[in-house]
N, C-alpha and C. Protein backbone atom coordinates (compact mmCIF):
# COMPACT_ATOMS: atom_id res chain seq x y z
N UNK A 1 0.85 -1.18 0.00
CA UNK A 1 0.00 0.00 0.00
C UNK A 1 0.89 1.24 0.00
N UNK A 2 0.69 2.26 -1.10
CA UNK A 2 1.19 3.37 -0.95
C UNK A 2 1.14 4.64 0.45
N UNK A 3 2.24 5.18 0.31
CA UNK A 3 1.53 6.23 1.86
C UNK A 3 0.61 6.81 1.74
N UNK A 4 0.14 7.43 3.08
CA UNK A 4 -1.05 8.19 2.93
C UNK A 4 -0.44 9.51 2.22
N UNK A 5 0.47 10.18 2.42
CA UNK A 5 0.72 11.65 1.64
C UNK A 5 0.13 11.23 -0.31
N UNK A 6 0.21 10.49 -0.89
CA UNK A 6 -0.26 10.50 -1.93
C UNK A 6 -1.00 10.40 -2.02
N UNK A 7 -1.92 9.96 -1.68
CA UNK A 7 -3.74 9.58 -1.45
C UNK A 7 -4.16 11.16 -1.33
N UNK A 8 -5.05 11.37 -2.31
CA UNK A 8 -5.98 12.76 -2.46
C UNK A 8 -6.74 12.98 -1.08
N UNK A 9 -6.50 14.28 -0.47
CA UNK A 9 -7.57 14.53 0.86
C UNK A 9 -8.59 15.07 0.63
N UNK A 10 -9.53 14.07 0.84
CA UNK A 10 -11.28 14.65 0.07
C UNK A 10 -11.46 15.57 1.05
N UNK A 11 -11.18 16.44 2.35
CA UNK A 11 -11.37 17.55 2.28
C UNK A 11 -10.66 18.72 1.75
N UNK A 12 -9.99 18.60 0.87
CA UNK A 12 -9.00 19.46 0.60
C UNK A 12 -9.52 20.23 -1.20
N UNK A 13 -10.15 21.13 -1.37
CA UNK A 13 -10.52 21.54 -2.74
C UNK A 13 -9.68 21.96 -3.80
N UNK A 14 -9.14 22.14 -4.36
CA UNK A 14 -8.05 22.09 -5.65
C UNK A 14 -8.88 23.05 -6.87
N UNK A 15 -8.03 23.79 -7.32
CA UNK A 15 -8.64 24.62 -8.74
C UNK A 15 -9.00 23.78 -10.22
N UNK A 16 -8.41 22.58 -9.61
CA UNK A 16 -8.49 21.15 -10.70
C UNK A 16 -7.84 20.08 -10.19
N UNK A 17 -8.05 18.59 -11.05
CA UNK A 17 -7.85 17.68 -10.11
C UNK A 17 -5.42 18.02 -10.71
N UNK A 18 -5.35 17.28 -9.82
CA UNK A 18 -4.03 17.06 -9.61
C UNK A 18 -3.68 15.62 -9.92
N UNK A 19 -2.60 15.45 -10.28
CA UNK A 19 -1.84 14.06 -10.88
C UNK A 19 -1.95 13.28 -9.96
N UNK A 20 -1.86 13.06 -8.97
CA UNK A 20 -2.05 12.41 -8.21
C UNK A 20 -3.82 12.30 -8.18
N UNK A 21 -4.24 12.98 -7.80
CA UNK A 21 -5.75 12.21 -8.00
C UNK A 21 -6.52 11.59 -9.15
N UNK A 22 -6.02 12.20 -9.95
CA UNK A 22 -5.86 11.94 -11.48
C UNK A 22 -5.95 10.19 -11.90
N UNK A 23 -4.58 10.32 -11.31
CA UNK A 23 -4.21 8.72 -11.27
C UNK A 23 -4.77 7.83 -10.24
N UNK A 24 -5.14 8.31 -8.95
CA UNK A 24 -6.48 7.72 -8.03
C UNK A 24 -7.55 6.87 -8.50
N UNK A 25 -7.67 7.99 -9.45
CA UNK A 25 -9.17 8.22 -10.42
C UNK A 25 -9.33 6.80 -11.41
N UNK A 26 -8.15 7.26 -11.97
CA UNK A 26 -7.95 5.94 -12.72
C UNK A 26 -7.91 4.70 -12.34
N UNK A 27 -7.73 4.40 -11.22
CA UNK A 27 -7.34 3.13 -10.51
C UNK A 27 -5.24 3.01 -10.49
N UNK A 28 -4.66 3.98 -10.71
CA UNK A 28 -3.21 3.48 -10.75
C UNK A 28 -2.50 4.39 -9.62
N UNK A 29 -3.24 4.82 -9.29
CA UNK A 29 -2.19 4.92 -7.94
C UNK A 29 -1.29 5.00 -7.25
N UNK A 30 -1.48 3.07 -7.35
CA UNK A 30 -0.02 2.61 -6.50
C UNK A 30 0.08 1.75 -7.36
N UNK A 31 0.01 2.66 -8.78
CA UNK A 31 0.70 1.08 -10.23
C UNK A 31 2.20 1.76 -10.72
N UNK A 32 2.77 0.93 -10.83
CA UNK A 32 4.70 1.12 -11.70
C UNK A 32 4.58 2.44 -12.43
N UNK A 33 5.91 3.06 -11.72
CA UNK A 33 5.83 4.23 -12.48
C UNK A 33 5.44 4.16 -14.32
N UNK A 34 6.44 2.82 -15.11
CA UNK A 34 6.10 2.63 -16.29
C UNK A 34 4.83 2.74 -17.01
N UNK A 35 4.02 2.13 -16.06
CA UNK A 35 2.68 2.23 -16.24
C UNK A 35 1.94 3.45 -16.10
N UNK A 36 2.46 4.04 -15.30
CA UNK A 36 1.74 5.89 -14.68
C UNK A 36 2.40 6.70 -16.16
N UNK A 37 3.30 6.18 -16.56
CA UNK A 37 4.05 6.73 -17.77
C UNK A 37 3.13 6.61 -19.28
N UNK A 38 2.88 5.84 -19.16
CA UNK A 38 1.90 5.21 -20.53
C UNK A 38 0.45 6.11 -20.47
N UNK A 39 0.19 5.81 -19.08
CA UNK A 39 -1.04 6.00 -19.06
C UNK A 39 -1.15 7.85 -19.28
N UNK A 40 -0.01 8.47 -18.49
CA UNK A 40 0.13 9.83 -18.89
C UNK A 40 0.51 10.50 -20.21
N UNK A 41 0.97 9.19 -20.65
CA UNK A 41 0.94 9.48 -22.57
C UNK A 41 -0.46 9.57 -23.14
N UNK A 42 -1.10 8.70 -22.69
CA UNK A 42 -2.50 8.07 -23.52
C UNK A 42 -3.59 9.40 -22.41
N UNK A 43 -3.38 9.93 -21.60
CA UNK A 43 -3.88 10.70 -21.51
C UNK A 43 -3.71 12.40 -21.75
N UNK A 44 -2.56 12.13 -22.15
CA UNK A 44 -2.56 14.12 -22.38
C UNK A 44 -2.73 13.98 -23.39
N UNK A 45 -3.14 12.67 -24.67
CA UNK A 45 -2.94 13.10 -25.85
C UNK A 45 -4.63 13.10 -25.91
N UNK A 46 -5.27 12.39 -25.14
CA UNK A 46 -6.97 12.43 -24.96
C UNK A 46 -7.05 14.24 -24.70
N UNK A 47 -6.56 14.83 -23.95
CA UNK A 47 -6.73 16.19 -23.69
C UNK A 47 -6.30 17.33 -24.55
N UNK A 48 -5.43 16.75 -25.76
CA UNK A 48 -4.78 17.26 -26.77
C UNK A 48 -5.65 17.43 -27.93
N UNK A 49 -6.23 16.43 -28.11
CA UNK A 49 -7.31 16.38 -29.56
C UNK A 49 -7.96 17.73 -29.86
N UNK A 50 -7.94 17.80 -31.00
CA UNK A 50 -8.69 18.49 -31.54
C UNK A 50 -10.17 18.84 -31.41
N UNK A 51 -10.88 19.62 -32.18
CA UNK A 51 -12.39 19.84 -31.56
C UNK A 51 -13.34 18.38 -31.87
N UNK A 52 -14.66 17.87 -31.34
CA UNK A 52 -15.00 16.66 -31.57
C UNK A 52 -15.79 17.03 -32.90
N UNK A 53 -16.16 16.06 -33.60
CA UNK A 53 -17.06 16.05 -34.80
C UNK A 53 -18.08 17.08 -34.79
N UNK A 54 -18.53 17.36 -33.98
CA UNK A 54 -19.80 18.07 -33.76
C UNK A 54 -19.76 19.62 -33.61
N UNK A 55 -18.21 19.81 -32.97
CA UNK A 55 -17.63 21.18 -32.97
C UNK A 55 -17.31 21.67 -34.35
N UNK A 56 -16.67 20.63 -35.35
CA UNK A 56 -16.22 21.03 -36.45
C UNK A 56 -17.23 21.47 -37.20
N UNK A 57 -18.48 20.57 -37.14
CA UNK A 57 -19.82 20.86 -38.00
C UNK A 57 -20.46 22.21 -37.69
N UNK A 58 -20.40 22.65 -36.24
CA UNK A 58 -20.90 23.85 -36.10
C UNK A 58 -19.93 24.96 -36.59
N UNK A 59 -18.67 24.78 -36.48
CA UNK A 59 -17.67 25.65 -36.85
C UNK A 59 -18.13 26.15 -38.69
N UNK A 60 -18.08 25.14 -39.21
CA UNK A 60 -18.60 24.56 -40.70
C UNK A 60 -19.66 25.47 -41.28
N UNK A 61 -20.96 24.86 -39.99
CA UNK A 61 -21.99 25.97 -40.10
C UNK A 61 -22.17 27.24 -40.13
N UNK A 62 -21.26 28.08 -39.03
CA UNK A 62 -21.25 29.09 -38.76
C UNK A 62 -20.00 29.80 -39.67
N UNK A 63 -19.21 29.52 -40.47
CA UNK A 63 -18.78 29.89 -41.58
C UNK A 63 -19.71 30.12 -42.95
N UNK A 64 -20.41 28.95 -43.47
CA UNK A 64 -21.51 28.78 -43.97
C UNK A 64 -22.30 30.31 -44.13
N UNK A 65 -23.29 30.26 -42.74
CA UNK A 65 -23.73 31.63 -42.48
C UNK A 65 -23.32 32.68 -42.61
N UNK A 66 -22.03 32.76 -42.50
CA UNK A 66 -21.21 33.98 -42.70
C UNK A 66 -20.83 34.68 -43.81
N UNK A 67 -20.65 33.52 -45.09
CA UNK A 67 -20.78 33.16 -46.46
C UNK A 67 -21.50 33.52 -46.90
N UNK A 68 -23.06 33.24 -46.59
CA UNK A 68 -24.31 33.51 -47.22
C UNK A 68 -24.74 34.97 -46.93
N UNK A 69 -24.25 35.33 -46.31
CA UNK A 69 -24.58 36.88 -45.02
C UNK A 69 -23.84 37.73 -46.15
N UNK A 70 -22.40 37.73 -46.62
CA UNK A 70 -21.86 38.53 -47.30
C UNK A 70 -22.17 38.37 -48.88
N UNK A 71 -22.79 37.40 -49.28
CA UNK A 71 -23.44 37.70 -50.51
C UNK A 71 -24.56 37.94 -50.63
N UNK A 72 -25.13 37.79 -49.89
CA UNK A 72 -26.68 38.15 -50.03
C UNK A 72 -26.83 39.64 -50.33
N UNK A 73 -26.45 40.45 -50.36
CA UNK A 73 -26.49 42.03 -51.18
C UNK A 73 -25.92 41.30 -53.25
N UNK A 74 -25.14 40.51 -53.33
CA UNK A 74 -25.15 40.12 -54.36
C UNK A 74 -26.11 39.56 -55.19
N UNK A 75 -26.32 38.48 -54.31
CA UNK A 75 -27.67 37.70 -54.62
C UNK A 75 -28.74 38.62 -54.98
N UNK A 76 -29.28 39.62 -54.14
CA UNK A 76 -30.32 39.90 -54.74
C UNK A 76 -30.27 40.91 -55.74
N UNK A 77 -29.18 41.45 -55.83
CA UNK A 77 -28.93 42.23 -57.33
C UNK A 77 -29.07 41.28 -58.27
N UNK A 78 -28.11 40.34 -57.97
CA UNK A 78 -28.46 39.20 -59.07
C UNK A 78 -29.79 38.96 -59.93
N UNK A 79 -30.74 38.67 -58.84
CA UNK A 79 -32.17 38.49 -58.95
C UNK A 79 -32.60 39.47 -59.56
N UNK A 80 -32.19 40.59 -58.98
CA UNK A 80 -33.28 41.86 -59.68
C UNK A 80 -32.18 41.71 -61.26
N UNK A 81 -31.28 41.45 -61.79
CA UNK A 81 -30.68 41.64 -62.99
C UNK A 81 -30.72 40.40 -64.07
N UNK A 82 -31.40 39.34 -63.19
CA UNK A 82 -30.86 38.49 -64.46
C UNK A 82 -32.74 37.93 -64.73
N UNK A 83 -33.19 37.67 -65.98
CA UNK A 83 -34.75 36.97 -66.36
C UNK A 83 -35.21 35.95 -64.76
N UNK A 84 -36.28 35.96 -64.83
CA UNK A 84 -36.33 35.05 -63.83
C UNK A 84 -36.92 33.70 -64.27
N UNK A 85 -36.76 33.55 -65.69
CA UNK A 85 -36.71 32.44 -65.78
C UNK A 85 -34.99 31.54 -65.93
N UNK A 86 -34.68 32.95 -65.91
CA UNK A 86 -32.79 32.47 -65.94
C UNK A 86 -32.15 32.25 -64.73
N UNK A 87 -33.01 32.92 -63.68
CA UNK A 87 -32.53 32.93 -62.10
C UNK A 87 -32.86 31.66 -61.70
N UNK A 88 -34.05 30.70 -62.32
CA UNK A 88 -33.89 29.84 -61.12
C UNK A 88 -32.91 28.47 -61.53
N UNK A 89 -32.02 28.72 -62.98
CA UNK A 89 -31.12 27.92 -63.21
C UNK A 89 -29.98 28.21 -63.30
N UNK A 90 -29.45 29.47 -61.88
CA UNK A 90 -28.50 29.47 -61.63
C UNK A 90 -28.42 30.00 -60.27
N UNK A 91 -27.06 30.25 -59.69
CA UNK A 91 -26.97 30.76 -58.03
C UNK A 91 -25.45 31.43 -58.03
N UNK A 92 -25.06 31.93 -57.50
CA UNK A 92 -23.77 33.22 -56.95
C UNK A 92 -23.38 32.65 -56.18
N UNK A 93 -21.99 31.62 -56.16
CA UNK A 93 -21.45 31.12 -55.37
C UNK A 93 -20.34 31.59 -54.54
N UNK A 94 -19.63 32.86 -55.34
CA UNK A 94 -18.63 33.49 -54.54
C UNK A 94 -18.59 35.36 -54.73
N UNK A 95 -17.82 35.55 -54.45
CA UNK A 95 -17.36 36.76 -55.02
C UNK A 95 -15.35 36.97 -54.67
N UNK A 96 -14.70 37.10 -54.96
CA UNK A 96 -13.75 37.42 -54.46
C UNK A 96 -13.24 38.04 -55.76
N UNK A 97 -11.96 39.66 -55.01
CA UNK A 97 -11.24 40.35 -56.34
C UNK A 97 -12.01 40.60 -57.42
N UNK A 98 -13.01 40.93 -57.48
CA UNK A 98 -13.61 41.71 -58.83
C UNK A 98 -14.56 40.45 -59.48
N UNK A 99 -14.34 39.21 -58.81
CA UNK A 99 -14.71 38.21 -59.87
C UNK A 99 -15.87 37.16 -58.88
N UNK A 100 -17.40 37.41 -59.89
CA UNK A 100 -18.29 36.92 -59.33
C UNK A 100 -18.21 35.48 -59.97
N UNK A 101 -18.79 34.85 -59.00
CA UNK A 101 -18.71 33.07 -59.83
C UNK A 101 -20.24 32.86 -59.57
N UNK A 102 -20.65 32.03 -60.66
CA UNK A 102 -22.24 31.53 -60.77
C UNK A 102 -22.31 30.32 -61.66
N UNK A 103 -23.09 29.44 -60.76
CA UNK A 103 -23.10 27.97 -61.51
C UNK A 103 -24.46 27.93 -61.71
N UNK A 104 -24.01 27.44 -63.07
CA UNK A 104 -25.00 27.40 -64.06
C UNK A 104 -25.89 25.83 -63.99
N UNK A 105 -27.20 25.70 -64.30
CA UNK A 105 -27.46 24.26 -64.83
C UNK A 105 -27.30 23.76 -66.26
N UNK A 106 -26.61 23.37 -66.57
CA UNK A 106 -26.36 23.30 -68.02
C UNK A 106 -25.20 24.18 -68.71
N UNK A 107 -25.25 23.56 -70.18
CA UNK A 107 -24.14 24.24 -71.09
C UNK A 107 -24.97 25.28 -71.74
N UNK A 108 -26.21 25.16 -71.85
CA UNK A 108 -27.31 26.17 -72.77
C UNK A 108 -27.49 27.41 -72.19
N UNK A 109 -27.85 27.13 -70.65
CA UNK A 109 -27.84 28.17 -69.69
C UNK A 109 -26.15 29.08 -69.56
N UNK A 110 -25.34 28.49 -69.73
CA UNK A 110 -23.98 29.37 -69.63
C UNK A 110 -24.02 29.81 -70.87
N UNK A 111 -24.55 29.23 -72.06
CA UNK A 111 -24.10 30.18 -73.62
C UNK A 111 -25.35 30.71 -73.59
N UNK A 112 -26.09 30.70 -73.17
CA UNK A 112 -27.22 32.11 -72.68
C UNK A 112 -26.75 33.12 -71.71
N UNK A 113 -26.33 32.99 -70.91
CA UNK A 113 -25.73 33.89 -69.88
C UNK A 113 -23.95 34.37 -70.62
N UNK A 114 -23.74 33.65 -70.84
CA UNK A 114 -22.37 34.17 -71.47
C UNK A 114 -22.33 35.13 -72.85
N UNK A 115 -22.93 34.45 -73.71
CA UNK A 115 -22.91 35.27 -75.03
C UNK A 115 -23.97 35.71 -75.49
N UNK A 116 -25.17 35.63 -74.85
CA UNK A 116 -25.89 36.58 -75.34
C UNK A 116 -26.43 37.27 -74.58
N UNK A 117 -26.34 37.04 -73.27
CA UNK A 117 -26.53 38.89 -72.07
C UNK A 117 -25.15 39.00 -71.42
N UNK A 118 -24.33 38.13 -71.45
CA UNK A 118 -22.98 38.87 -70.55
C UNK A 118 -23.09 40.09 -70.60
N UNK A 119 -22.64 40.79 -71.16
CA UNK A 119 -22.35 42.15 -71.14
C UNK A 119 -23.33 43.02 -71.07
N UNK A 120 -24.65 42.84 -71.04
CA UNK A 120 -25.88 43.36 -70.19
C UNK A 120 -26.05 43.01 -68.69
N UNK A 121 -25.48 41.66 -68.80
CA UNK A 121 -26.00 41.39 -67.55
C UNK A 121 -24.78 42.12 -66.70
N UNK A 122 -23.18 42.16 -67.45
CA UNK A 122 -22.19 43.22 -66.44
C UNK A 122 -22.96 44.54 -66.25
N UNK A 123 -23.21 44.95 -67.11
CA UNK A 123 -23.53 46.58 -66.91
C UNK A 123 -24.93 46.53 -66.13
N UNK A 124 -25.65 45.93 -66.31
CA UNK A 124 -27.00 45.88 -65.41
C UNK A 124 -26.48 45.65 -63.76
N UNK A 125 -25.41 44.98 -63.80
CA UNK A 125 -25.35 44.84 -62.34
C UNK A 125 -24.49 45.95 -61.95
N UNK A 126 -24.05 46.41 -62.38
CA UNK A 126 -23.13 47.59 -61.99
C UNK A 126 -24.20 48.87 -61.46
N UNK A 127 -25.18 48.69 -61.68
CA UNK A 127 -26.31 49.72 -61.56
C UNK A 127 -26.59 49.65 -60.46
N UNK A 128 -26.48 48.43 -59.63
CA UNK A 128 -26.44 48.17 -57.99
C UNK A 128 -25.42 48.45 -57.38
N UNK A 129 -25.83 49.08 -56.23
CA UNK A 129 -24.66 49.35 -55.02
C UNK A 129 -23.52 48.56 -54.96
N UNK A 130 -24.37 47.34 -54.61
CA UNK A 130 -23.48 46.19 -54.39
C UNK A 130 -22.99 45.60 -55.48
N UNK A 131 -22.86 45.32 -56.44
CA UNK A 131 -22.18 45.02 -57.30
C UNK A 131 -21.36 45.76 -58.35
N UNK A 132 -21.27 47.45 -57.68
CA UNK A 132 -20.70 47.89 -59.03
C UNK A 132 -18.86 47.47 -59.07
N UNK A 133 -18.50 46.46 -57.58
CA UNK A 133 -17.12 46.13 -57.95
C UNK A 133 -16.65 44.68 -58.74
N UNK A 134 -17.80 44.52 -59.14
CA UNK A 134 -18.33 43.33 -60.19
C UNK A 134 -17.36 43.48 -61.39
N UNK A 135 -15.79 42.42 -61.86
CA UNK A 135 -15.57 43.37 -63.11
C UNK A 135 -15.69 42.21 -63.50
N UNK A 136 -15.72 40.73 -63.39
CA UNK A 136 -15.30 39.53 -64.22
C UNK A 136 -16.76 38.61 -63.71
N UNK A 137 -17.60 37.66 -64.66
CA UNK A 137 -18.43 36.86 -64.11
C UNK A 137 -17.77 35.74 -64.85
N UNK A 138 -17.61 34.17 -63.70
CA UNK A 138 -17.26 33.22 -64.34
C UNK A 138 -18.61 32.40 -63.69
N UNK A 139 -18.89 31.84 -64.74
CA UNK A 139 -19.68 30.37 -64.65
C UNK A 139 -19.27 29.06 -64.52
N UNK A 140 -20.01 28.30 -64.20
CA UNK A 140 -19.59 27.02 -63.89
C UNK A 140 -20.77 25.80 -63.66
N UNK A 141 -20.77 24.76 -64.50
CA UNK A 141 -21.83 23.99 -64.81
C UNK A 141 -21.92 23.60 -63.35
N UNK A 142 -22.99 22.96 -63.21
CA UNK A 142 -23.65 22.59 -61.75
C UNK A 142 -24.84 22.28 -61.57
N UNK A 143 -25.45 21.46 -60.58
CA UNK A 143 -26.47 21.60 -60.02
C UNK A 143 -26.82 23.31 -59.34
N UNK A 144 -28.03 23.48 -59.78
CA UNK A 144 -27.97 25.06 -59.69
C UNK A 144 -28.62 25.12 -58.17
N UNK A 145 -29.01 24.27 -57.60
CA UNK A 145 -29.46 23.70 -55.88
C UNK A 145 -28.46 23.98 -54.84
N UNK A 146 -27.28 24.12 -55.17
CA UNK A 146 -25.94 24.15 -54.77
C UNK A 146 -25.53 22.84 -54.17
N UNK A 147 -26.10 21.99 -54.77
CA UNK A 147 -25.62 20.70 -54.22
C UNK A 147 -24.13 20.24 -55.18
N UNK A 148 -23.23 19.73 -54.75
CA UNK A 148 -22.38 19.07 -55.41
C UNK A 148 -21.30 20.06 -55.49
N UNK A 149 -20.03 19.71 -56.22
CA UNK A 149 -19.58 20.86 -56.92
C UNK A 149 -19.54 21.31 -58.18
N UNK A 150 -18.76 22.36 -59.11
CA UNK A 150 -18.86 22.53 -60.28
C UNK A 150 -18.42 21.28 -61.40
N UNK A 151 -18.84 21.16 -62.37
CA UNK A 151 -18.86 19.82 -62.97
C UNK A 151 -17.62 20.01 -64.31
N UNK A 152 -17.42 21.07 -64.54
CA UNK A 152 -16.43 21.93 -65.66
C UNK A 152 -15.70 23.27 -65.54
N UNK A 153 -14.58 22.92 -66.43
CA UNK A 153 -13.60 24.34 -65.86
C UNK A 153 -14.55 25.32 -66.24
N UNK A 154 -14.26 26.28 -65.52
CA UNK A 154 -15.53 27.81 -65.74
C UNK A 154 -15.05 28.39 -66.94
N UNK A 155 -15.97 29.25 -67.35
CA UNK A 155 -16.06 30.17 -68.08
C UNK A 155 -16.05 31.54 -68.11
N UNK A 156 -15.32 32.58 -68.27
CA UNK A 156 -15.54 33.98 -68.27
C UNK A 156 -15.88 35.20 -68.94
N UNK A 157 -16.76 35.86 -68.59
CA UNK A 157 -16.91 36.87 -68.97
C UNK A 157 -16.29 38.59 -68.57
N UNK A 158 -15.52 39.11 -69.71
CA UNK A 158 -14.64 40.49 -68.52
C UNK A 158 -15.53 41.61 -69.32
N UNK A 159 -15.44 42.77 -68.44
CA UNK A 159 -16.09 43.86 -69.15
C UNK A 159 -14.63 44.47 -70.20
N UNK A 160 -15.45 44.78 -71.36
CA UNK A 160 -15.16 44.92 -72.71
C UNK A 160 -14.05 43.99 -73.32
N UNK A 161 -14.65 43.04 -73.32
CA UNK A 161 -13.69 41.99 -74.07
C UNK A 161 -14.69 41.71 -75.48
N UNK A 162 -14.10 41.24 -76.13
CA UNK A 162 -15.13 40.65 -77.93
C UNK A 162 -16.56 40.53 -77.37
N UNK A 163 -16.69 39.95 -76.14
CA UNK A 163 -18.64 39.49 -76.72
C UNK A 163 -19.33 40.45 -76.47
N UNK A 164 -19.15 41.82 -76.05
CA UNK A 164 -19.76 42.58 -76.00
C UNK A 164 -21.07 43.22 -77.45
């Protein structure tokens, strides 16, 4: 039997448990240091891990939101600029540096949006607040649901290039 000085004093309160109770806790105690060794491996690396599954998903989420929050002044320029029978086969997936991205459903829908309103649809959106730092739109085939990812290298449109 180990001495009493190592044995945790249950009246005694602590700001957290201590190695020694720690190992109480565990049942090792009064087990081989080798063993107190292992077990202090296999446990700081339990206390080491990373966030659990469920942290990452909310993390995930709340990026997500954050995502959708800063385009949504896009989005709805979008809406107000493009047919609405053209809006509901496509969506505004990013914006970054001058260059809006929008996935398209189809190849028909991008050579509709590309070559025969691109360059209406640039200058129409420039008419909005929010988009007049709009200089490049690239497309990209897709489920227009935003499910999946893009299915083909994109396509671009720049203000005053040929298809104007």
């Amino acid at each position: 039997m180990t001495p009493r000085a190592q044995r945790p004093d249950p009246g005694r309160r602590s700001p957290g448990p201590r190695r020694v109770q720690i190992l109480w806790k565990a049942g090792l105690g009064a087990a081989p240091a080798e063993v107190q060794r292992d077990f202090w491996r296999r446990y700081n690396g339990r206390a080491r891990r990373g966030p659990s599954p469920l942290a990452e998903a909310l993390i995930d989420c709340a990026e997500r939101l954050a995502e959708l929050r800063r385009l949504a002044p896009l989005r709805e320029a979008w809406a107000a600029v493009v047919p609405a029978a053209l809006a509901r086969q496509c969506e505004v997936l990013d914006f970054r540096a001058g260059r809006l991205s929008v996935r398209v459903d189809g190849p028909t829908t991008r050579f509709i949006m590309e070559r025969e309103l691109g360059s209406v649809l640039l200058r129409a959106l420039h008419s909005h607040p929010a988009a007049r730092n709009v200089r490049e739109i690239v497309y990209r085939i897709g489920p227009a649901d935003g499910a999946g990812a893009a299915a083909d290298t994109p396509r671009r449109h720049r203000t005053g290039s040929a298809l104007e």
